[in-house]
C-alpha atoms as a PDB file:
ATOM      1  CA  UNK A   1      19.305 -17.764 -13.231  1.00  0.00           C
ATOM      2  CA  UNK A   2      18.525 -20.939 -11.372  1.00  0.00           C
ATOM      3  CA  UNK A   3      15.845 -20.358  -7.936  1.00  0.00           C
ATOM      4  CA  UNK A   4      16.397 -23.502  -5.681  1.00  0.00           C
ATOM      5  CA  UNK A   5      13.605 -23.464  -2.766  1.00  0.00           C
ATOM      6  CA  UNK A   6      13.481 -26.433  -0.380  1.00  0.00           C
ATOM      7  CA  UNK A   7       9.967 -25.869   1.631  1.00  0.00           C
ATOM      8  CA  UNK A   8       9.734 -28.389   4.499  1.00  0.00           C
ATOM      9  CA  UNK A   9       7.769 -29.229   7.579  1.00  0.00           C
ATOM     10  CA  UNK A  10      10.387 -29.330  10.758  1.00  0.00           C
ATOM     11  CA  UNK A  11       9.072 -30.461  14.547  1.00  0.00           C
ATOM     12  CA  UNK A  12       8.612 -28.006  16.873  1.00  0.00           C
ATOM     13  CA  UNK A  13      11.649 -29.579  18.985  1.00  0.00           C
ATOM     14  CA  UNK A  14      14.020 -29.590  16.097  1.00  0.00           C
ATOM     15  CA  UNK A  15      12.749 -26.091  14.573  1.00  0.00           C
ATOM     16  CA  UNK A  16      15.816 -24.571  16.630  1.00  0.00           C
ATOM     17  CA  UNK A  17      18.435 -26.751  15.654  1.00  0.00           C
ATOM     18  CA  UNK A  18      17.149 -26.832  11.814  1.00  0.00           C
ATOM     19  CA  UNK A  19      17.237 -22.875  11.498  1.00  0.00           C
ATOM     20  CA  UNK A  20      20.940 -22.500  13.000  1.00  0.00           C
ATOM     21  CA  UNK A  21      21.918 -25.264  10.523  1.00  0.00           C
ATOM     22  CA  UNK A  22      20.424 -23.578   7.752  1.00  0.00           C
ATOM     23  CA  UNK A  23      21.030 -20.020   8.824  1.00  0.00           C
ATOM     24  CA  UNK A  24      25.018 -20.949   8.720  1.00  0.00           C
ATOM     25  CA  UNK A  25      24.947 -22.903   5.754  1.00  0.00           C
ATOM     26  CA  UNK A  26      23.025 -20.081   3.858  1.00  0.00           C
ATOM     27  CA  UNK A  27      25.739 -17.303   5.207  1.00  0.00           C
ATOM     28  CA  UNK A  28      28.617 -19.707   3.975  1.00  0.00           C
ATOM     29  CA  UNK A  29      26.289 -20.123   0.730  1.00  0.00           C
ATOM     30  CA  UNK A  30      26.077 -16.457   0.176  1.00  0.00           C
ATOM     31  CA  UNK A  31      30.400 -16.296  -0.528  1.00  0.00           C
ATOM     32  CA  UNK A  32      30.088 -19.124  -2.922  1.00  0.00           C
ATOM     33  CA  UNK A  33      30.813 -18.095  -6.653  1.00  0.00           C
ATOM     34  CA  UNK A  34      27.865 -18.196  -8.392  1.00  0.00           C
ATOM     35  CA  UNK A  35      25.110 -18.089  -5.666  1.00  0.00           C
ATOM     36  CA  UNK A  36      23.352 -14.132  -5.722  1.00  0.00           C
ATOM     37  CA  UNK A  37      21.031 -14.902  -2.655  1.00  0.00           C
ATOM     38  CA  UNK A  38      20.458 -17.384  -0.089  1.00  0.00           C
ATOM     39  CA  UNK A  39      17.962 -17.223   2.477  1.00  0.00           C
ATOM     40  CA  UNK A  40      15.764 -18.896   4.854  1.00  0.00           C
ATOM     41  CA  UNK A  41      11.965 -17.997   5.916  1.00  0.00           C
ATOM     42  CA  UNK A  42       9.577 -19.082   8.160  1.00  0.00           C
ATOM     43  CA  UNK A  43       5.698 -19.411   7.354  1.00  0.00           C
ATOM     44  CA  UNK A  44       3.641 -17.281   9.761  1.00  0.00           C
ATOM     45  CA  UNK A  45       0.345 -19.009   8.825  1.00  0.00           C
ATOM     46  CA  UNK A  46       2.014 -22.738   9.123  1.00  0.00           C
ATOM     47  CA  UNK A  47       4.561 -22.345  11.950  1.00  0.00           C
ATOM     48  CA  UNK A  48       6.746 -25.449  11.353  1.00  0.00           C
ATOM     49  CA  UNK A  49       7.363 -24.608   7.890  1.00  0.00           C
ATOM     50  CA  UNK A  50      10.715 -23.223   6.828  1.00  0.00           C
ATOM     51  CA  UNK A  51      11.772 -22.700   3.478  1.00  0.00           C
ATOM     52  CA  UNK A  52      15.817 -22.181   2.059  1.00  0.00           C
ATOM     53  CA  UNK A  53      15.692 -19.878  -1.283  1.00  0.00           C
ATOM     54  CA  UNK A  54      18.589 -19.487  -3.349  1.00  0.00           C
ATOM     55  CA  UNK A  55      19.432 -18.093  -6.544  1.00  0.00           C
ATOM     56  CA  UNK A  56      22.057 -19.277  -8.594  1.00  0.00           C
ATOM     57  CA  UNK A  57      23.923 -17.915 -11.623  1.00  0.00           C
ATOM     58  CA  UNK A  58      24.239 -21.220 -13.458  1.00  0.00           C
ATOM     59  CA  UNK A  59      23.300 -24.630 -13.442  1.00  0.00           C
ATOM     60  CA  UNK A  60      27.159 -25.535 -12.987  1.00  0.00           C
ATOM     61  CA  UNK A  61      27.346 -23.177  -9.856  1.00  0.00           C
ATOM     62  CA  UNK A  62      24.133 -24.754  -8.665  1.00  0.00           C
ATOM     63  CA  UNK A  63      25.485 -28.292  -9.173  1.00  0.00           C
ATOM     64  CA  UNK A  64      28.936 -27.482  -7.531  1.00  0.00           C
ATOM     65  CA  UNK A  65      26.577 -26.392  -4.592  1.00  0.00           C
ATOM     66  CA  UNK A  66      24.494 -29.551  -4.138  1.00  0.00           C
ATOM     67  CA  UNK A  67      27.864 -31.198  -3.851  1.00  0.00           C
ATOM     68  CA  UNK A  68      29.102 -29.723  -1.504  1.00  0.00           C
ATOM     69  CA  UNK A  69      29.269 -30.280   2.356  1.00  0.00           C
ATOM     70  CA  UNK A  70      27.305 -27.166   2.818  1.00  0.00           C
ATOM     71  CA  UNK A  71      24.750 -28.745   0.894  1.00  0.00           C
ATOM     72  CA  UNK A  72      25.104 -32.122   2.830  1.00  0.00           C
ATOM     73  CA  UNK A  73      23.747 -30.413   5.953  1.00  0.00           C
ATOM     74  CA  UNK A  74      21.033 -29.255   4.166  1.00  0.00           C
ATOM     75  CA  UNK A  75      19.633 -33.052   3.578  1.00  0.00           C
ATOM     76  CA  UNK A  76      20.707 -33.206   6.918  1.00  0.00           C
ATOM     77  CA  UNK A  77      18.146 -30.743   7.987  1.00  0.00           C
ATOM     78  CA  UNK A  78      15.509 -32.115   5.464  1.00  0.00           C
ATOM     79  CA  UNK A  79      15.877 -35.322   7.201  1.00  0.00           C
ATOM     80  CA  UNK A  80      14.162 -33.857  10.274  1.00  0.00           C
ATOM     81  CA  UNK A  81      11.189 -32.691   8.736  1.00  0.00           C
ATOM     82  CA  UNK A  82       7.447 -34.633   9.414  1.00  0.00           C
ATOM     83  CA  UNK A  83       6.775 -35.157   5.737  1.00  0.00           C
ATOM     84  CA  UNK A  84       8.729 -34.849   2.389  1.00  0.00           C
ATOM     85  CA  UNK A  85      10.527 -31.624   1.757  1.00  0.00           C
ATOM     86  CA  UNK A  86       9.492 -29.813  -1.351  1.00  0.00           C
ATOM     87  CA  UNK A  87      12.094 -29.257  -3.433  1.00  0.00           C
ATOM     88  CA  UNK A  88      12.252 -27.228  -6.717  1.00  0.00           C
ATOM     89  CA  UNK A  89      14.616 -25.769  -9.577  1.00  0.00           C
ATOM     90  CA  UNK A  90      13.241 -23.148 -11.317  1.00  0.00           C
ATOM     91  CA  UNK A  91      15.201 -21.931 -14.374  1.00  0.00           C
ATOM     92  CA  UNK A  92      14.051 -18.023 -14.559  1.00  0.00           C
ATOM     93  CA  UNK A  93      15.024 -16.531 -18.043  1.00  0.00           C
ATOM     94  CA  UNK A  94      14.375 -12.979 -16.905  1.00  0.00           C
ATOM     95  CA  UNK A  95      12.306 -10.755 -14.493  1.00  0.00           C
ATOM     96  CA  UNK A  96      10.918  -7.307 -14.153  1.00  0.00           C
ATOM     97  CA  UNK A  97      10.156  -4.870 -11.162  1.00  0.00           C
ATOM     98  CA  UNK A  98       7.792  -2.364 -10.219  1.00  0.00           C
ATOM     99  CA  UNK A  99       7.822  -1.103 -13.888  1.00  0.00           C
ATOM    100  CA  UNK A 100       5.020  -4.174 -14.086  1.00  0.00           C
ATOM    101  CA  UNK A 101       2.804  -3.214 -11.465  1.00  0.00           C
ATOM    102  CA  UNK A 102       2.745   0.122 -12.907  1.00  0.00           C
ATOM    103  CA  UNK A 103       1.753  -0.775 -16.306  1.00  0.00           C
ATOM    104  CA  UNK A 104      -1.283  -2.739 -15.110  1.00  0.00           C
ATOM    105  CA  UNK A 105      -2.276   0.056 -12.936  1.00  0.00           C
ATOM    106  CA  UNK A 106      -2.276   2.391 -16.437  1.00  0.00           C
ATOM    107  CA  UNK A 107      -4.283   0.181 -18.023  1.00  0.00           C
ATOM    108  CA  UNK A 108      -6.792   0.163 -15.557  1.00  0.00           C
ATOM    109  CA  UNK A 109      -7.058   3.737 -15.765  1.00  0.00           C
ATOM    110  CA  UNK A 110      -7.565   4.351 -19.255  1.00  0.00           C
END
């Protein structure tokens, strides 16, 4: 699995522009073969910092994305921010849950 996060610093007067941009490129995203998430967030500690997350199936998937047109608006958006986006490709080979959190907490106990 592939996590793609841009993180980027948007102007108050564009902040409303960039999210509908990136909140209908990340529902066309989410039909896209290959893509399992895509969302957006906004910091509550920085307020014009918004951040697109997706999670990709494979590195072909991904690069059929960043191809695209939906991706185009994308560096559209970026191209608004104050500073340069930060932009990262994490290549996860596997994850746990809860089952984690619990096993620390055990060995605390003992």
């Amino acid at each position: 699995m592939i996590l793609a996060t841009v993180r980027m610093s948007i102007p108050a007067k564009k902040r409303e522009e960039a999210l509908k941009i990136l909140g209908l490129t990340a529902a066309e995203c989410r039909v896209w073969p290959g893509c399992l998430s895509s969302r957006i967030y906004e910091d509550v500690q920085e307020h014009s910092v918004l951040m697109l997350e997706e999670r990709w199936s494979s590195q072909e998937d991904l690069e059929r994305h960043l191809r695209s047109d939906e991706y185009y608006k994308v560096l559209l958006v970026m191209e608004m921010a104050v500073e340069q986006p930060e932009i990262r490709f994490d290549t996860i080979s596997g994850s746990t849950g809860i089952e984690t959190v619990e096993k620390a907490r055990i060995s605390v106990r003992r």
